[in-house]
PDB file of N, CA and C in Angstrom:
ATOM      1  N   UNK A   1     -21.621  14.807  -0.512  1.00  0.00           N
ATOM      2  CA  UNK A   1     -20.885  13.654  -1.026  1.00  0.00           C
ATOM      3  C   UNK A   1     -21.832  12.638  -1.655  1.00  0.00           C
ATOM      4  N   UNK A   2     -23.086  12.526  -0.917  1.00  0.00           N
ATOM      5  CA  UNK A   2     -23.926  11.217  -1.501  1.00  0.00           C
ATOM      6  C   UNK A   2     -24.585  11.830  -3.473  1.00  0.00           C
ATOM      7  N   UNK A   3     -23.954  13.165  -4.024  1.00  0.00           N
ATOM      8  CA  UNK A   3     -24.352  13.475  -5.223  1.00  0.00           C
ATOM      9  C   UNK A   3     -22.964  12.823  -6.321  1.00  0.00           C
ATOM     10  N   UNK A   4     -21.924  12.536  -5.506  1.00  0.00           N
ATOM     11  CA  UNK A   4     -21.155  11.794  -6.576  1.00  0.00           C
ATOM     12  C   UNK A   4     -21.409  10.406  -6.366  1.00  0.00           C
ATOM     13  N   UNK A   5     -21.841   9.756  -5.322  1.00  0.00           N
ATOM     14  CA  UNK A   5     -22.104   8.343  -5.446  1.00  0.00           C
ATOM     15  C   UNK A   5     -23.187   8.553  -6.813  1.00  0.00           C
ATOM     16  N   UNK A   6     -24.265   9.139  -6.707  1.00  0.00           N
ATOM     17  CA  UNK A   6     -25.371   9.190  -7.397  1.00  0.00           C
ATOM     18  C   UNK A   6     -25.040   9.366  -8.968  1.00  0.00           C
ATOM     19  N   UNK A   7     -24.081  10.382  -8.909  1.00  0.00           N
ATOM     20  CA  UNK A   7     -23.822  10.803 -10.425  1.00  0.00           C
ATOM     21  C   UNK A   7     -22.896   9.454 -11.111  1.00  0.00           C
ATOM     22  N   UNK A   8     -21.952   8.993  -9.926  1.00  0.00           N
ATOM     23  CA  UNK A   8     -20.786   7.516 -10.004  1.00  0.00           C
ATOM     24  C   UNK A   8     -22.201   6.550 -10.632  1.00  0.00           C
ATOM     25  N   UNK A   9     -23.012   6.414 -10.029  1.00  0.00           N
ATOM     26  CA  UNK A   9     -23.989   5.251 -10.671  1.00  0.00           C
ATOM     27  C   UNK A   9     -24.128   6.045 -11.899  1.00  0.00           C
ATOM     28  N   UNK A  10     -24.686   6.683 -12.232  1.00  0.00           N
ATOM     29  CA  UNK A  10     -25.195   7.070 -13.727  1.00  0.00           C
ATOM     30  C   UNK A  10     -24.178   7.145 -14.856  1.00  0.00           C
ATOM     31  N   UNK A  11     -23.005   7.175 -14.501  1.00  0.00           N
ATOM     32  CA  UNK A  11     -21.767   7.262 -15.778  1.00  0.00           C
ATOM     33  C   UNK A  11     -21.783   5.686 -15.413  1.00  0.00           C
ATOM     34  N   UNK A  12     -21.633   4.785 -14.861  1.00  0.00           N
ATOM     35  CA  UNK A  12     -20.882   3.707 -14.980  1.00  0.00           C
ATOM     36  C   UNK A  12     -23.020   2.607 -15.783  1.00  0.00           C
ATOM     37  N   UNK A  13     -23.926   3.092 -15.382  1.00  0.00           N
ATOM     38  CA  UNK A  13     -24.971   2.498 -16.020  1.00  0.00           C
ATOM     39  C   UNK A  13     -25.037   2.962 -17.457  1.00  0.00           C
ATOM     40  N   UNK A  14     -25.060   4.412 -17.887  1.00  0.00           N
ATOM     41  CA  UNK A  14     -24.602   4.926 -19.078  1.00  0.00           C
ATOM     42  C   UNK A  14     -23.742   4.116 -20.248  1.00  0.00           C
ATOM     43  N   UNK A  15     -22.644   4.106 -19.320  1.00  0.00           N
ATOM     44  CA  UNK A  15     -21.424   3.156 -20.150  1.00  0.00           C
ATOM     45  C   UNK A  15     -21.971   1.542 -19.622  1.00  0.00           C
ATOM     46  N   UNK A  16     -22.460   1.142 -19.676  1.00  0.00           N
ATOM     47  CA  UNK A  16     -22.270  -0.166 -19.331  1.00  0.00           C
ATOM     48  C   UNK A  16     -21.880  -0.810 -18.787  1.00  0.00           C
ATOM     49  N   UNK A  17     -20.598  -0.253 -17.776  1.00  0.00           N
ATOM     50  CA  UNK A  17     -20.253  -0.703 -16.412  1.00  0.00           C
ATOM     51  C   UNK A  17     -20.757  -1.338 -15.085  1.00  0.00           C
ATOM     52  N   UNK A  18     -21.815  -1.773 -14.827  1.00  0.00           N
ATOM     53  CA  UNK A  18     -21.916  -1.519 -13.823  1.00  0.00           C
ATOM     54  C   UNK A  18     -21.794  -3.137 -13.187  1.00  0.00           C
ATOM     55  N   UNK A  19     -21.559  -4.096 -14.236  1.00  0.00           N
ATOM     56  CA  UNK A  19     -21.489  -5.704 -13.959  1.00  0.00           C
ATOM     57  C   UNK A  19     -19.732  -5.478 -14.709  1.00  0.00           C
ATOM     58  N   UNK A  20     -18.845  -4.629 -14.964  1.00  0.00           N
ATOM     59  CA  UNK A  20     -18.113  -4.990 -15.982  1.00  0.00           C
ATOM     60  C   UNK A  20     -16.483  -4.296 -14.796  1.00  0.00           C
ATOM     61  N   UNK A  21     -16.427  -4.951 -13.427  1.00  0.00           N
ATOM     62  CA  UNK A  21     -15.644  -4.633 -12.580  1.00  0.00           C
ATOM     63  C   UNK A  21     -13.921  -4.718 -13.170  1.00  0.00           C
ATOM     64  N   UNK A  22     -14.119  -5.896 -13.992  1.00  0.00           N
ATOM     65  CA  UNK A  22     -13.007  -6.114 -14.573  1.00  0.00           C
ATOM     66  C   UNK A  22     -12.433  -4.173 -15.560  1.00  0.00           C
ATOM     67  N   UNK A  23     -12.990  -3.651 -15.900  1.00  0.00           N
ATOM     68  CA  UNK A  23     -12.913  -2.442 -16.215  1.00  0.00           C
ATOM     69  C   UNK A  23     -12.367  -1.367 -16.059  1.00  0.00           C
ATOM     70  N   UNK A  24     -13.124  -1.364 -14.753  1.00  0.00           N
ATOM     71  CA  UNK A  24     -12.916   0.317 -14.116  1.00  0.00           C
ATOM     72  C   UNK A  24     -11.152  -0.381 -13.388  1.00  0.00           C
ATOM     73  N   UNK A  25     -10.987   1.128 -13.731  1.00  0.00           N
ATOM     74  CA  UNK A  25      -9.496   0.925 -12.971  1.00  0.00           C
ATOM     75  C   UNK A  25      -9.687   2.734 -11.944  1.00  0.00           C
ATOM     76  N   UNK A  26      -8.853   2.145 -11.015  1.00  0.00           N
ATOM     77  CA  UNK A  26      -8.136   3.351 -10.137  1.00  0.00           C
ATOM     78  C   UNK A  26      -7.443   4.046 -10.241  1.00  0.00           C
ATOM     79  N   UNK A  27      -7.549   5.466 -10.303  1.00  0.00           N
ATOM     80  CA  UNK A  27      -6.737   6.462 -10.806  1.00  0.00           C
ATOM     81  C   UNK A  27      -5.986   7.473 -10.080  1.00  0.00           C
ATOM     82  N   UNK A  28      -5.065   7.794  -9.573  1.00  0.00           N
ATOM     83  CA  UNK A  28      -4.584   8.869  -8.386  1.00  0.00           C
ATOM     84  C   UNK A  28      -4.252  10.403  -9.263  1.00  0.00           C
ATOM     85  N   UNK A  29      -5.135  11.284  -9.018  1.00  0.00           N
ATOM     86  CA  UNK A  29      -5.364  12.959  -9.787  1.00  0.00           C
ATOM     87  C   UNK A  29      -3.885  13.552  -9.748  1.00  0.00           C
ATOM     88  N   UNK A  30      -3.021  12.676  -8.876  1.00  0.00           N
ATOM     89  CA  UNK A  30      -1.911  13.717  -8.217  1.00  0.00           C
ATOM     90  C   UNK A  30      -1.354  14.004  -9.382  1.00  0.00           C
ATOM     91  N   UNK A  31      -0.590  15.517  -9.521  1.00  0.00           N
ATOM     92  CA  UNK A  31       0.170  15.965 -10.998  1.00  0.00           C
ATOM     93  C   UNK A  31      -0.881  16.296 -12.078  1.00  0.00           C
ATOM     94  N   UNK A  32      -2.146  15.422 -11.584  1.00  0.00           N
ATOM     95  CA  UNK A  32      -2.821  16.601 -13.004  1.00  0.00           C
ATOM     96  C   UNK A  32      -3.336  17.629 -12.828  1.00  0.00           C
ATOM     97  N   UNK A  33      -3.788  18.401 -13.618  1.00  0.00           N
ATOM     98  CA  UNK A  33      -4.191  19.760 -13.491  1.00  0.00           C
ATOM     99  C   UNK A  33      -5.052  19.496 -14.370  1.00  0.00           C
ATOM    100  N   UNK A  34      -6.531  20.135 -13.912  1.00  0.00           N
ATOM    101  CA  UNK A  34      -7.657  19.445 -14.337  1.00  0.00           C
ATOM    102  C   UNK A  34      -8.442  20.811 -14.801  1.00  0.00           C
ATOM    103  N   UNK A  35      -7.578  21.970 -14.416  1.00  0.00           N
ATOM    104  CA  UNK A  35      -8.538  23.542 -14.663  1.00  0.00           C
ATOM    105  C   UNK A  35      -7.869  24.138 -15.767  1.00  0.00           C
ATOM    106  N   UNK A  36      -6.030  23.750 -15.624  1.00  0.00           N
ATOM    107  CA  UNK A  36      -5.104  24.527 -16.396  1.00  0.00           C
ATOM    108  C   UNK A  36      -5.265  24.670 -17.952  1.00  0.00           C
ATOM    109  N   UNK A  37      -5.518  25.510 -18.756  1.00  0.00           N
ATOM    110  CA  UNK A  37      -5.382  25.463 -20.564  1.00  0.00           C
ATOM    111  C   UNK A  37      -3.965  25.559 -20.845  1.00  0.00           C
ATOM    112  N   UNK A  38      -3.054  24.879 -20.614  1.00  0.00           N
ATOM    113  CA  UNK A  38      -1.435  25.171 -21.439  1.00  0.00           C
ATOM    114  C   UNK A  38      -1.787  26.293 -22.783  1.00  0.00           C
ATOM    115  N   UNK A  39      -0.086  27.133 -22.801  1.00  0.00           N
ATOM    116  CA  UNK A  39      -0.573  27.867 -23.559  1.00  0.00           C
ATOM    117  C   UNK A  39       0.117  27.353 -24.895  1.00  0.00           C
ATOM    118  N   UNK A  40       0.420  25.998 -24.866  1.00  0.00           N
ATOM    119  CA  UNK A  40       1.224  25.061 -25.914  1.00  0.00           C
ATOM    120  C   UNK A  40       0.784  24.089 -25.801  1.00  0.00           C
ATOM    121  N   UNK A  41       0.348  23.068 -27.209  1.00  0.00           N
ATOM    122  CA  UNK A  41       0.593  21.458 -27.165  1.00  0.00           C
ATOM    123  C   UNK A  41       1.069  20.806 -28.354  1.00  0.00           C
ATOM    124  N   UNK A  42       1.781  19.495 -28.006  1.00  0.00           N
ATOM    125  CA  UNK A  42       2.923  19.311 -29.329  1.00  0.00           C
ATOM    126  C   UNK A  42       2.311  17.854 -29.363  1.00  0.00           C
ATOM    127  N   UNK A  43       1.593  18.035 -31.014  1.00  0.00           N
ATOM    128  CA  UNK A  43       1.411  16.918 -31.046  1.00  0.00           C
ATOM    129  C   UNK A  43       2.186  16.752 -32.761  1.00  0.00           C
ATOM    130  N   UNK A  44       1.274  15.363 -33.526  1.00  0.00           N
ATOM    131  CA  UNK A  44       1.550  15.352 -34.739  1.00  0.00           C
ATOM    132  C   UNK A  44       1.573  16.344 -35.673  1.00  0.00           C
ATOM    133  N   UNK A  45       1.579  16.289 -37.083  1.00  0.00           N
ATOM    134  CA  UNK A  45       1.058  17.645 -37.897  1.00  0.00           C
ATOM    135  C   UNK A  45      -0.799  17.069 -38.148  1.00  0.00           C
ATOM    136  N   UNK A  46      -1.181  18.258 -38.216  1.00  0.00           N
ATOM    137  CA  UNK A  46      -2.763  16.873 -38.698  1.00  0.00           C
ATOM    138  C   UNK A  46      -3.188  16.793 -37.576  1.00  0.00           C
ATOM    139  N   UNK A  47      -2.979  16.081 -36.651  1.00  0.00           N
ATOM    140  CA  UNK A  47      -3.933  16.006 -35.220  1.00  0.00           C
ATOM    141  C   UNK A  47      -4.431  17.465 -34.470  1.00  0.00           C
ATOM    142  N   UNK A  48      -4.343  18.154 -34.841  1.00  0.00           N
ATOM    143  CA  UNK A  48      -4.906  19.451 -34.032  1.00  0.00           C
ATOM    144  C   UNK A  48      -6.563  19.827 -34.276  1.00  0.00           C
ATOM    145  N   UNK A  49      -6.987  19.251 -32.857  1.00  0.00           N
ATOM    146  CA  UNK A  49      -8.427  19.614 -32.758  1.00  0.00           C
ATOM    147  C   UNK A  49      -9.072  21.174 -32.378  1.00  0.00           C
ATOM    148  N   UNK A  50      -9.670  21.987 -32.983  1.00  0.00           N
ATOM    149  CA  UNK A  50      -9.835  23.390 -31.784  1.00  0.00           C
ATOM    150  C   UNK A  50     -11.548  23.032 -31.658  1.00  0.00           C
ATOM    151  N   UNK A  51     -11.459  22.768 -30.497  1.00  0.00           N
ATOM    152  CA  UNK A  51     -13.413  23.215 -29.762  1.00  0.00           C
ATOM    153  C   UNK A  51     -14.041  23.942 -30.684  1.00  0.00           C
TER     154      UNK A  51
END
């Protein structure tokens, strides 16, 4: 556990966070799916990015 405190400091010094509390907000993961590739996404015409 003490490697995400460690890595938590380095994204928030990175970005500039680390005096900027007003910022960061709290987030609850529940409902996302963070591994899944859908085998569909509906966006605009034009907005379609591929990796």
């Amino acid at each position: 556990m003490c490697m995400y405190f460690a890595d938590l400091k380095e994204a928030l010094e990175k970005h500039g966070l680390v005096d900027a509390k007003d910022k960061i907000w709290n987030m609850d993961e529940t409902g996302l799916c963070l591994t899944a590739k859908p085998p569909k996404v509906m966006t605009r015409k034009g907005n379609v990015h591929k990796p």
